[in-house]
PDB file of N, CA and C in Angstrom:
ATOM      1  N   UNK A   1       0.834  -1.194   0.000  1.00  0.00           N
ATOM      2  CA  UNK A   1       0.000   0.000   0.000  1.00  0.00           C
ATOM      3  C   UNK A   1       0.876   1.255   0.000  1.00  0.00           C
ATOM      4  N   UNK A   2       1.970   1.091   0.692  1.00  0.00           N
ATOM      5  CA  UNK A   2       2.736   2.745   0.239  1.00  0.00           C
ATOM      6  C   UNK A   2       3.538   2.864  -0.665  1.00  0.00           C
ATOM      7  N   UNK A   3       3.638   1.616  -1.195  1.00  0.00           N
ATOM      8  CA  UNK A   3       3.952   1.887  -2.791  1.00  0.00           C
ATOM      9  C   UNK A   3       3.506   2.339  -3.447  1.00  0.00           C
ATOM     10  N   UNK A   4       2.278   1.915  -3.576  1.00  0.00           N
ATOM     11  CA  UNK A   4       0.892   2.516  -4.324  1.00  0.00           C
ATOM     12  C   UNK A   4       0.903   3.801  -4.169  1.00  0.00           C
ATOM     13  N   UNK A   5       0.586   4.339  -2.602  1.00  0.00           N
ATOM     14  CA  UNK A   5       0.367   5.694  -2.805  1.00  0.00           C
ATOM     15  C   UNK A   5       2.197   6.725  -2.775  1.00  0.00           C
ATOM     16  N   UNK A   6       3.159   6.495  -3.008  1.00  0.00           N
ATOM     17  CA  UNK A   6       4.264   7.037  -3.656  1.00  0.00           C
ATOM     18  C   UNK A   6       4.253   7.218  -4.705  1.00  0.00           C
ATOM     19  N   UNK A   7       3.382   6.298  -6.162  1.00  0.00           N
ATOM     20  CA  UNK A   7       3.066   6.239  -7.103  1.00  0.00           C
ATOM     21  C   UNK A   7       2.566   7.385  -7.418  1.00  0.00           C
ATOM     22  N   UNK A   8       1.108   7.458  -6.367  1.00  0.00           N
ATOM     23  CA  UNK A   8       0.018   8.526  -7.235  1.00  0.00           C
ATOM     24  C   UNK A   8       1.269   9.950  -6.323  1.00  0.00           C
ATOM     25  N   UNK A   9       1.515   9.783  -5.540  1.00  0.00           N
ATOM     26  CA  UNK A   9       2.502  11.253  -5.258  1.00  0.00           C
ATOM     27  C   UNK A   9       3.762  11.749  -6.212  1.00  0.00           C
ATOM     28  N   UNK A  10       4.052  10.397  -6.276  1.00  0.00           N
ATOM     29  CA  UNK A  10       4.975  10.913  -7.470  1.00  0.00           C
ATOM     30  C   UNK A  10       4.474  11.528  -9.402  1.00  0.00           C
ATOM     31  N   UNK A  11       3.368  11.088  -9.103  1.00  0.00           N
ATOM     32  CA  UNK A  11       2.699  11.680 -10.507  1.00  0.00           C
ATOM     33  C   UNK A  11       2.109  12.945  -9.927  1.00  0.00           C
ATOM     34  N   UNK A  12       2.214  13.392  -8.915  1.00  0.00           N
ATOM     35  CA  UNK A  12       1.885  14.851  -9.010  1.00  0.00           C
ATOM     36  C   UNK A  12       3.015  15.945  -8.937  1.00  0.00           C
ATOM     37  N   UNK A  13       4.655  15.396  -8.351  1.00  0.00           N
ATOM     38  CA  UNK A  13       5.585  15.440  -8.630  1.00  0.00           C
ATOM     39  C   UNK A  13       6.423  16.040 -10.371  1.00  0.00           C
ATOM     40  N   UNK A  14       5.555  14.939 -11.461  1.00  0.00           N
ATOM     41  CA  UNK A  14       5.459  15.081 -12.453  1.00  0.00           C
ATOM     42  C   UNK A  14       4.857  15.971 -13.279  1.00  0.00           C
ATOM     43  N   UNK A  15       3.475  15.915 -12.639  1.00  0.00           N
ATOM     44  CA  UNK A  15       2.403  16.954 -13.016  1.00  0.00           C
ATOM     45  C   UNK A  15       3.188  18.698 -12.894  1.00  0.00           C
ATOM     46  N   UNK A  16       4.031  18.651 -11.490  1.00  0.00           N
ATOM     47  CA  UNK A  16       4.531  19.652 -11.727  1.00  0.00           C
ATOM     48  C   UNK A  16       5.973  20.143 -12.001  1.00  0.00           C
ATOM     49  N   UNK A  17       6.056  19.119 -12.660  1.00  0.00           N
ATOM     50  CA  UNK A  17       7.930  19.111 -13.430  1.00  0.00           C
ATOM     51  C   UNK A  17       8.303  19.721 -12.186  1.00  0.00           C
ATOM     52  N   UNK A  18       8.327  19.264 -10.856  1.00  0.00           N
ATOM     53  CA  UNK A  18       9.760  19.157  -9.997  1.00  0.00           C
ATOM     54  C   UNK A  18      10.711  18.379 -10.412  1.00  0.00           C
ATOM     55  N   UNK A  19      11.925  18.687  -9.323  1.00  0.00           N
ATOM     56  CA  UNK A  19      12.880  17.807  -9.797  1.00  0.00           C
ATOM     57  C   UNK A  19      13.140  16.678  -9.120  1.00  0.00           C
ATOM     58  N   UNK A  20      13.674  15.223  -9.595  1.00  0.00           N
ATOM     59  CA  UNK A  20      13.402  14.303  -9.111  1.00  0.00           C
ATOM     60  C   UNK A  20      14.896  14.000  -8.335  1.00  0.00           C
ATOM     61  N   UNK A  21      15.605  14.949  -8.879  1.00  0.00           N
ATOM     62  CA  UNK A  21      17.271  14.252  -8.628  1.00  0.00           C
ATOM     63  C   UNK A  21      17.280  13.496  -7.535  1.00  0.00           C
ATOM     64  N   UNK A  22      17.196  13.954  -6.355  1.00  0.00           N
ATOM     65  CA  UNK A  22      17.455  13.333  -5.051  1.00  0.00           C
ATOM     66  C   UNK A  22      16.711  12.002  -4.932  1.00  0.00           C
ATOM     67  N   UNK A  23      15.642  11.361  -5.818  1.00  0.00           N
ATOM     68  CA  UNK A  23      15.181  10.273  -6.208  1.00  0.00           C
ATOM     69  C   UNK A  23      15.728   9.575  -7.174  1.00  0.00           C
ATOM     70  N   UNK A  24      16.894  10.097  -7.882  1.00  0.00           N
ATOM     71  CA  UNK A  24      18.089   9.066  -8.514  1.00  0.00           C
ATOM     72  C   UNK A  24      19.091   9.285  -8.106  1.00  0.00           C
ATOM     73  N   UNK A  25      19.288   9.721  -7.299  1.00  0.00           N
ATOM     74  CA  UNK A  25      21.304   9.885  -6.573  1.00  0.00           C
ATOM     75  C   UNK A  25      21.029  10.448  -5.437  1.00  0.00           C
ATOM     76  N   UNK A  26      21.930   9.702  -5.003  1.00  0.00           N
ATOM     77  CA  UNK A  26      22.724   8.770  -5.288  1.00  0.00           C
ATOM     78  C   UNK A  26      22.338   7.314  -5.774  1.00  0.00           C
ATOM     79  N   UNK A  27      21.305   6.919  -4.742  1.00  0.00           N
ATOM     80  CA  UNK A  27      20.545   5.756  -4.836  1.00  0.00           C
ATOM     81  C   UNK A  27      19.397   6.165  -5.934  1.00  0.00           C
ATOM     82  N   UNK A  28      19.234   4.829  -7.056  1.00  0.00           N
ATOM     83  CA  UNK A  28      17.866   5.421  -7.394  1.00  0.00           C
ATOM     84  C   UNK A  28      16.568   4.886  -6.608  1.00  0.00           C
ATOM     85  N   UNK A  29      15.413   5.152  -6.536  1.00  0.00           N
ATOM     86  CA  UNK A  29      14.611   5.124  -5.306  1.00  0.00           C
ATOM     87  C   UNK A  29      12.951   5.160  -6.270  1.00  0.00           C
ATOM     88  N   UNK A  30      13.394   5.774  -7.721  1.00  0.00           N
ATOM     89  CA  UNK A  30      11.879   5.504  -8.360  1.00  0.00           C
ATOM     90  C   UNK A  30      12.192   5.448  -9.847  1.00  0.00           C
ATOM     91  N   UNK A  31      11.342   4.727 -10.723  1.00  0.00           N
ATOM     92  CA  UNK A  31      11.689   4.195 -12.152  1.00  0.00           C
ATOM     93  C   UNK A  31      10.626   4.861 -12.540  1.00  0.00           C
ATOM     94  N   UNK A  32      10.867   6.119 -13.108  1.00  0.00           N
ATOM     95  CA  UNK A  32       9.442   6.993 -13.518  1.00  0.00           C
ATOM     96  C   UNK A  32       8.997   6.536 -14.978  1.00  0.00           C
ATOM     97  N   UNK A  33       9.893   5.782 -15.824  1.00  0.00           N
ATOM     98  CA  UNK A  33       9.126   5.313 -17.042  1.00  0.00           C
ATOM     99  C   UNK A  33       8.264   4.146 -16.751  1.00  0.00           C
ATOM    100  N   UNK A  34       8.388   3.791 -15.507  1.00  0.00           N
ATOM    101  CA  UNK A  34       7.485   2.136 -15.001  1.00  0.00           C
ATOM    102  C   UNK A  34       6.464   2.350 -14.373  1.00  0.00           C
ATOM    103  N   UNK A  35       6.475   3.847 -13.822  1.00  0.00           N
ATOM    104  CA  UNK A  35       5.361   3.996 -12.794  1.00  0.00           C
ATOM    105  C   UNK A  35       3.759   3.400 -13.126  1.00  0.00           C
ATOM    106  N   UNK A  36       3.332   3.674 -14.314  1.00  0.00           N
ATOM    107  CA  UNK A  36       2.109   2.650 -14.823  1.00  0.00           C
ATOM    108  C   UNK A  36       1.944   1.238 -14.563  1.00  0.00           C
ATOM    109  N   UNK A  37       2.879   0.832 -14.981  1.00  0.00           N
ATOM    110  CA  UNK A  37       3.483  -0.675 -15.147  1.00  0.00           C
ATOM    111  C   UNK A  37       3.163  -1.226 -13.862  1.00  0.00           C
ATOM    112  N   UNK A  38       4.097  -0.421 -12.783  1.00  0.00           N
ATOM    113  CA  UNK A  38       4.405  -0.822 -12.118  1.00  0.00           C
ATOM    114  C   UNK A  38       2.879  -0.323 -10.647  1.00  0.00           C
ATOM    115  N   UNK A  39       2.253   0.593 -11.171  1.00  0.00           N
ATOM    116  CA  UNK A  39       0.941   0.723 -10.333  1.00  0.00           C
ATOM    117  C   UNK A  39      -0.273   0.126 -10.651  1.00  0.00           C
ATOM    118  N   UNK A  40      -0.200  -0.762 -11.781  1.00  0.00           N
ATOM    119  CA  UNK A  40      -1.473  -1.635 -12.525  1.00  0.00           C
ATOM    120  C   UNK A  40      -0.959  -2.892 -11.656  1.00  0.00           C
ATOM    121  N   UNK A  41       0.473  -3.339 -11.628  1.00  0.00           N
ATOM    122  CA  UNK A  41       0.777  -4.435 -10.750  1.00  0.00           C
ATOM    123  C   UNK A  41       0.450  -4.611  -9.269  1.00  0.00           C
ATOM    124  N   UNK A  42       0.547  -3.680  -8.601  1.00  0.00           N
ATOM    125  CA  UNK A  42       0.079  -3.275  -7.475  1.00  0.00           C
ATOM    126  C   UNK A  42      -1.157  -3.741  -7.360  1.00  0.00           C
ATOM    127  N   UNK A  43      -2.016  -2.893  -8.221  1.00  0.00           N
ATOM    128  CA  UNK A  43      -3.112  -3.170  -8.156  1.00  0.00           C
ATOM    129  C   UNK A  43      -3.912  -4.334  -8.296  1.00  0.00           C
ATOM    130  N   UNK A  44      -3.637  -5.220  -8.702  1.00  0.00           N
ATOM    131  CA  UNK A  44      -4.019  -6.569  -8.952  1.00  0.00           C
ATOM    132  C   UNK A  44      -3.331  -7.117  -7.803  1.00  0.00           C
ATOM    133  N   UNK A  45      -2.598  -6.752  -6.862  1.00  0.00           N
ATOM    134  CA  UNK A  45      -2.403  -7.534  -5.337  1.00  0.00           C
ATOM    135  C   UNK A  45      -3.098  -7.072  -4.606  1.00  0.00           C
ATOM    136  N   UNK A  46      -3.463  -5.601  -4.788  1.00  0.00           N
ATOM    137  CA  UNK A  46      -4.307  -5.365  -3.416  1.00  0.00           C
ATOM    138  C   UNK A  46      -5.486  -5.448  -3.838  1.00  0.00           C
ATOM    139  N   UNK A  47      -6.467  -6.181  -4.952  1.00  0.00           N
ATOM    140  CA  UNK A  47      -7.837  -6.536  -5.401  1.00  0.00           C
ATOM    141  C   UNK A  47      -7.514  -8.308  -4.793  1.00  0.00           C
ATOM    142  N   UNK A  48      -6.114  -8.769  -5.119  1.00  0.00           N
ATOM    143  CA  UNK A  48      -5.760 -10.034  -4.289  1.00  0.00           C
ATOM    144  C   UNK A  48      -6.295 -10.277  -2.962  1.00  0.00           C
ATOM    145  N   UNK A  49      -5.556  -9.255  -2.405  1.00  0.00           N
ATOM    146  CA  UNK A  49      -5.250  -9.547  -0.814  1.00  0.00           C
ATOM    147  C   UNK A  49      -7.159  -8.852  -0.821  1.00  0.00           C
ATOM    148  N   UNK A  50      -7.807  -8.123  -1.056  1.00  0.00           N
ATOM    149  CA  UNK A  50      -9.441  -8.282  -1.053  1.00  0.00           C
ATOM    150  C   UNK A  50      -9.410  -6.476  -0.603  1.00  0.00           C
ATOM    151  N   UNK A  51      -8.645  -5.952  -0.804  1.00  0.00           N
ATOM    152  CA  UNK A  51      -8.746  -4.370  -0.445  1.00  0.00           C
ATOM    153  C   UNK A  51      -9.634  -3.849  -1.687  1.00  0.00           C
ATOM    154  N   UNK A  52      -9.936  -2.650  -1.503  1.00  0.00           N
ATOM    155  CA  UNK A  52     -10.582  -2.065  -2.695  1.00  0.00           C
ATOM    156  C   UNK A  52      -9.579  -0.756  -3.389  1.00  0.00           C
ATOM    157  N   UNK A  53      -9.645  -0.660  -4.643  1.00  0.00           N
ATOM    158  CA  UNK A  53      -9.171   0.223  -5.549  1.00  0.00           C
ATOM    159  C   UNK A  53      -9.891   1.135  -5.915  1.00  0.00           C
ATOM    160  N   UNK A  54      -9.644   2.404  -5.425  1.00  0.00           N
ATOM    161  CA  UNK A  54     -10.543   3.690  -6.449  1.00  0.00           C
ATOM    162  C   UNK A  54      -9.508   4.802  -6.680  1.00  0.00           C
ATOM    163  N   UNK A  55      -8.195   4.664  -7.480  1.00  0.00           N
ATOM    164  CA  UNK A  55      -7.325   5.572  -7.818  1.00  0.00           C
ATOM    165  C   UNK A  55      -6.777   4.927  -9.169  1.00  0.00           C
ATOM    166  N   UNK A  56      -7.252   5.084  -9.865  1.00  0.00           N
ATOM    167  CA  UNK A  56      -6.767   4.816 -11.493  1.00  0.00           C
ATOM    168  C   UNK A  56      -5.685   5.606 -11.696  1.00  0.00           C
ATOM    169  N   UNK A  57      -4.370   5.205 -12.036  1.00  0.00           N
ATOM    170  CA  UNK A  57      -3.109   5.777 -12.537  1.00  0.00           C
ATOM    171  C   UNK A  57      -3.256   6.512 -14.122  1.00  0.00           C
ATOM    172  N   UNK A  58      -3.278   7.430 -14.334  1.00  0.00           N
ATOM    173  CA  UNK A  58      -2.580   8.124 -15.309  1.00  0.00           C
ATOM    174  C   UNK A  58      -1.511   8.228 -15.821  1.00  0.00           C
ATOM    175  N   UNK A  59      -0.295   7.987 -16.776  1.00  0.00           N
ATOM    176  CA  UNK A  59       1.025   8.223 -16.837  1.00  0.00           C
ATOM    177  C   UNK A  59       1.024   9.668 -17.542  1.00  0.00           C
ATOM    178  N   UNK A  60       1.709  10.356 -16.517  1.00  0.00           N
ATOM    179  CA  UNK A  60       1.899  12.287 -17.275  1.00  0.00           C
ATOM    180  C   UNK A  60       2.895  11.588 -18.164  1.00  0.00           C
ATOM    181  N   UNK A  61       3.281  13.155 -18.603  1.00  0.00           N
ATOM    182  CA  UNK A  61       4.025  13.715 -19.530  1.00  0.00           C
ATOM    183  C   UNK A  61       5.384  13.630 -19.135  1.00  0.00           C
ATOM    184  N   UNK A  62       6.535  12.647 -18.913  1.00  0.00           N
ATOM    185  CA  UNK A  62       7.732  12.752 -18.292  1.00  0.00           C
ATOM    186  C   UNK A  62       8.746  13.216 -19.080  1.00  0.00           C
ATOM    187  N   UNK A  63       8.458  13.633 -20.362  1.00  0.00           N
ATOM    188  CA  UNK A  63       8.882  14.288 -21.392  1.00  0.00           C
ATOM    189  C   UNK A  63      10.090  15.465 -20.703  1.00  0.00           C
ATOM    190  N   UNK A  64       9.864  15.560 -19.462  1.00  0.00           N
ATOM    191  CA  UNK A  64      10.820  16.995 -19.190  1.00  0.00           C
ATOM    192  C   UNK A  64      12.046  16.318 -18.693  1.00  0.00           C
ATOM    193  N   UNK A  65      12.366  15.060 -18.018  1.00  0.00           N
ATOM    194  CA  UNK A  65      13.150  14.733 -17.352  1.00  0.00           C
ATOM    195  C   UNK A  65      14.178  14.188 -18.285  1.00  0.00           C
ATOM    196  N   UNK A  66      15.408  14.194 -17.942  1.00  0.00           N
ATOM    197  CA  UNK A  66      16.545  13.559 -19.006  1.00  0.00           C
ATOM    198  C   UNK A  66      16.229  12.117 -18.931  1.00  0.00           C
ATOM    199  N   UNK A  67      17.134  11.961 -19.773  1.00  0.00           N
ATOM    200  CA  UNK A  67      17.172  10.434 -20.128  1.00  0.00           C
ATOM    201  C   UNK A  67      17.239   9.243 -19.471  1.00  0.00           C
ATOM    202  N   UNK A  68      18.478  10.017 -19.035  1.00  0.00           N
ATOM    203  CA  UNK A  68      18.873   9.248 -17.775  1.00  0.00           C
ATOM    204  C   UNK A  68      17.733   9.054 -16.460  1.00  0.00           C
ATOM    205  N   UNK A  69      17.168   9.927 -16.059  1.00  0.00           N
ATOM    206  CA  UNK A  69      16.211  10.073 -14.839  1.00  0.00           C
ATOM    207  C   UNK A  69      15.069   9.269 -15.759  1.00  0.00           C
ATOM    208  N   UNK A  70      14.507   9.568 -16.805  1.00  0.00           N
ATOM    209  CA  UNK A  70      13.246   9.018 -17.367  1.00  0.00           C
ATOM    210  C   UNK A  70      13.428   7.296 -17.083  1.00  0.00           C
ATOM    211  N   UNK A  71      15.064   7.134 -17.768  1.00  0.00           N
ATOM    212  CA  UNK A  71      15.066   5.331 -17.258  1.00  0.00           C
ATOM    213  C   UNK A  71      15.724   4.831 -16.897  1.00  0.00           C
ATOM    214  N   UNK A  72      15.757   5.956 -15.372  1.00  0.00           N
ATOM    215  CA  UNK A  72      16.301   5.009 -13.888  1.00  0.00           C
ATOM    216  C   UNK A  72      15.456   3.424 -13.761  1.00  0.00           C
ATOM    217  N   UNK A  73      16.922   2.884 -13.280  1.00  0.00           N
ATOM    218  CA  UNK A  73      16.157   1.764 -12.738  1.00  0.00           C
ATOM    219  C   UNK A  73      16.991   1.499 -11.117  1.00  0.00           C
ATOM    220  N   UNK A  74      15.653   0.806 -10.455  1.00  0.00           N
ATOM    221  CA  UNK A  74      16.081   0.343  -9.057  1.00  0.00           C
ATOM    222  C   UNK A  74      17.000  -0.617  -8.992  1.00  0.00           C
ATOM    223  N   UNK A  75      17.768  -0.320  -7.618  1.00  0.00           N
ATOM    224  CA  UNK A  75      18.356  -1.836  -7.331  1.00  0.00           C
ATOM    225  C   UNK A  75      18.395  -2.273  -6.511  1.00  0.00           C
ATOM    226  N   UNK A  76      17.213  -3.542  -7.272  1.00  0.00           N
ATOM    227  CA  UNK A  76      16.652  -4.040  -6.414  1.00  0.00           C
ATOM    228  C   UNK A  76      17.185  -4.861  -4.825  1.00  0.00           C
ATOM    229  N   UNK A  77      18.596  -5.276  -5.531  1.00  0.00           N
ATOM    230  CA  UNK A  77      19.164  -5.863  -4.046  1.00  0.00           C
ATOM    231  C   UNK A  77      19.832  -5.040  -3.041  1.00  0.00           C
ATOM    232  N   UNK A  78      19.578  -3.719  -3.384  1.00  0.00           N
ATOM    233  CA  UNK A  78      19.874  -2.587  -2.231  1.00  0.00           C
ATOM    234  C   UNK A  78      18.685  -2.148  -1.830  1.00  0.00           C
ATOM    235  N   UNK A  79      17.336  -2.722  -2.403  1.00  0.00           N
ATOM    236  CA  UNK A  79      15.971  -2.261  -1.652  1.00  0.00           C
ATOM    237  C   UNK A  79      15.793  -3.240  -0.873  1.00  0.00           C
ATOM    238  N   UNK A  80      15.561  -4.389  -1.213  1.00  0.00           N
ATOM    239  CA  UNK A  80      15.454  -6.091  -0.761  1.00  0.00           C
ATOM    240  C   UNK A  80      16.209  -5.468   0.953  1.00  0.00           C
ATOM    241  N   UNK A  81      17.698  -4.781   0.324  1.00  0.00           N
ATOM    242  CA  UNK A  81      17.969  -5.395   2.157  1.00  0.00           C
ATOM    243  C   UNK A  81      18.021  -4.036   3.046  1.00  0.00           C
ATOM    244  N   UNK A  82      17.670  -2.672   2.604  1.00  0.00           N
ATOM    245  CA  UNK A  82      17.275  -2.002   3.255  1.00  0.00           C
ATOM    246  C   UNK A  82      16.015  -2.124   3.950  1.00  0.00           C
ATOM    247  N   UNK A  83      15.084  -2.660   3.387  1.00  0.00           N
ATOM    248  CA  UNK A  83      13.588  -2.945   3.363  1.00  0.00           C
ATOM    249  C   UNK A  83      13.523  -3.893   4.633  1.00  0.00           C
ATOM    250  N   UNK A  84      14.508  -5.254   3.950  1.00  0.00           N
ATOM    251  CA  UNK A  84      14.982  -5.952   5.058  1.00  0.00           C
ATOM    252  C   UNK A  84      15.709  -5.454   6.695  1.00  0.00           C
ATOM    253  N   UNK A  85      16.177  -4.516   6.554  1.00  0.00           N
ATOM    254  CA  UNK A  85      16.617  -4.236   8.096  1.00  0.00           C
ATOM    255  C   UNK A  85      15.811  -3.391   8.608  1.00  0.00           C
ATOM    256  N   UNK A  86      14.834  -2.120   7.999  1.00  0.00           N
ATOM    257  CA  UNK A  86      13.803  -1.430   8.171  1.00  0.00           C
ATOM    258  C   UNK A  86      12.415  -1.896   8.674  1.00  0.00           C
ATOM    259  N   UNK A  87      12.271  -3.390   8.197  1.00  0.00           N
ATOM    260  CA  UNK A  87      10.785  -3.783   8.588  1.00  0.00           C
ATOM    261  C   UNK A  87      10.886  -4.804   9.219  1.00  0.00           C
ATOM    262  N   UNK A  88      10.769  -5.335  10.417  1.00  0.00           N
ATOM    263  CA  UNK A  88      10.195  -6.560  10.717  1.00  0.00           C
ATOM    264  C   UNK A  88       9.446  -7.203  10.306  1.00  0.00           C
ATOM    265  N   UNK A  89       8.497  -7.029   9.749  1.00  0.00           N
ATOM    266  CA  UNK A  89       7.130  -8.326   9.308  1.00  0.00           C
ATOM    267  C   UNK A  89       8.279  -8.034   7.459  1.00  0.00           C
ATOM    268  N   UNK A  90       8.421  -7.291   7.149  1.00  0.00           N
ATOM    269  CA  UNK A  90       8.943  -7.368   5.700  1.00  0.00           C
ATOM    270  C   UNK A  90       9.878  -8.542   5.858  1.00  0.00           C
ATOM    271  N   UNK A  91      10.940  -8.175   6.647  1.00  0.00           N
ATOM    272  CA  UNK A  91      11.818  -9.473   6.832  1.00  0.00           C
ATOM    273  C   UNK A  91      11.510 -10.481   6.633  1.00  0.00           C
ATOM    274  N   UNK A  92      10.399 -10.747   7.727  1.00  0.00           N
ATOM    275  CA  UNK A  92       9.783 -12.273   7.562  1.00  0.00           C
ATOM    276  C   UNK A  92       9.374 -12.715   6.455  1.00  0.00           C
ATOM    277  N   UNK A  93       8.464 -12.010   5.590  1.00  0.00           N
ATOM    278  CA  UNK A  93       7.982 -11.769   4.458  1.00  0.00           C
ATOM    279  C   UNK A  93       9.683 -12.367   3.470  1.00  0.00           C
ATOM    280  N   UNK A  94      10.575 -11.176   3.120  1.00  0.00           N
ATOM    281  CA  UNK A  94      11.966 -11.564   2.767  1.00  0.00           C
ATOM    282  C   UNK A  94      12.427 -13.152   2.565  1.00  0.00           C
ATOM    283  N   UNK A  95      12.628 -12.952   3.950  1.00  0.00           N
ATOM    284  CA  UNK A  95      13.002 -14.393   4.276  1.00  0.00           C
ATOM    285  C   UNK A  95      12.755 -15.742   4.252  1.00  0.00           C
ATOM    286  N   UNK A  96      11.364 -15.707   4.022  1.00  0.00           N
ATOM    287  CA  UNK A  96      10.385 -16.775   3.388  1.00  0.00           C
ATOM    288  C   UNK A  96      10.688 -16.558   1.749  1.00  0.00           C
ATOM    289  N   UNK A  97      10.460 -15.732   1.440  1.00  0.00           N
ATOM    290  CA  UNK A  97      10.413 -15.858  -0.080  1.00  0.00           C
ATOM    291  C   UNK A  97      11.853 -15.945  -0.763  1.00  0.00           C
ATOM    292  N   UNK A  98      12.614 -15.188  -0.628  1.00  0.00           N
ATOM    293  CA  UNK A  98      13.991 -14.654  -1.247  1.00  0.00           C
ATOM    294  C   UNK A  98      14.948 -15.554  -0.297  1.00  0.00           C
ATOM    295  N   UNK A  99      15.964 -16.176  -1.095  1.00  0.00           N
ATOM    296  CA  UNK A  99      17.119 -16.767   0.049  1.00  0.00           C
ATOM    297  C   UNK A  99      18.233 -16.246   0.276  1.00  0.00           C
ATOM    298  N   UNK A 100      18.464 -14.876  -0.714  1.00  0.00           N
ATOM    299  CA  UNK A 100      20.186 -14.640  -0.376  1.00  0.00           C
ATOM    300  C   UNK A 100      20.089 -13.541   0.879  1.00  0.00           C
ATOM    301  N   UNK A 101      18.895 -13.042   1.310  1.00  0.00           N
ATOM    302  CA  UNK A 101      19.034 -12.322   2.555  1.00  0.00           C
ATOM    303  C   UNK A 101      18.885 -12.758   3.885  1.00  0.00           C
TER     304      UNK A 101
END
């Protein structure tokens, strides 16, 4: 769920051509050409898990951001184990599923 809603915050982010830098550097932290992609996926877990959906994603105009920022990508095994030392129930979660952490 706060993925989800980082999603719709970060498209208002967009909406107003701020700048994202500090969301790709050092670490990158959001993949703004995936954000669709990646909030339709969401969404089909939390209609899973039996929550309800009433925020339909839009993809703006990311047309302003360089190239580079447009297709950041995460990494992922520096989220995996931040995520991992940050959350307890995530851990567990982690640790059941994933084995190298």
């Amino acid at each position: 769920m706060g993925e989800h809603f980082e999603i719709h915050k970060h498209r208002h982010i967009f909406l107003k051509k701020y700048s994202i830098a500090k969301r790709i550097s050092p670490i990158v932290q959001i993949e703004p050409a995936s954000m669709k992609k990646r909030h339709d996926e969401l969404v089909r877990e939390i209609i899973r898990r039996k929550y309800n959906h009433n925020s339909p994603y839009e993809m703006p105009d990311i047309s302003y951001l360089t190239e580079a920022q447009m297709n950041a990508k995460v990494d992922l095994d520096y989220s995996l184990k931040d995520l991992n030392n940050r959350c307890p129930e995530c851990k567990k979660l982690i640790s059941k599923n994933i084995r190298f952490i």
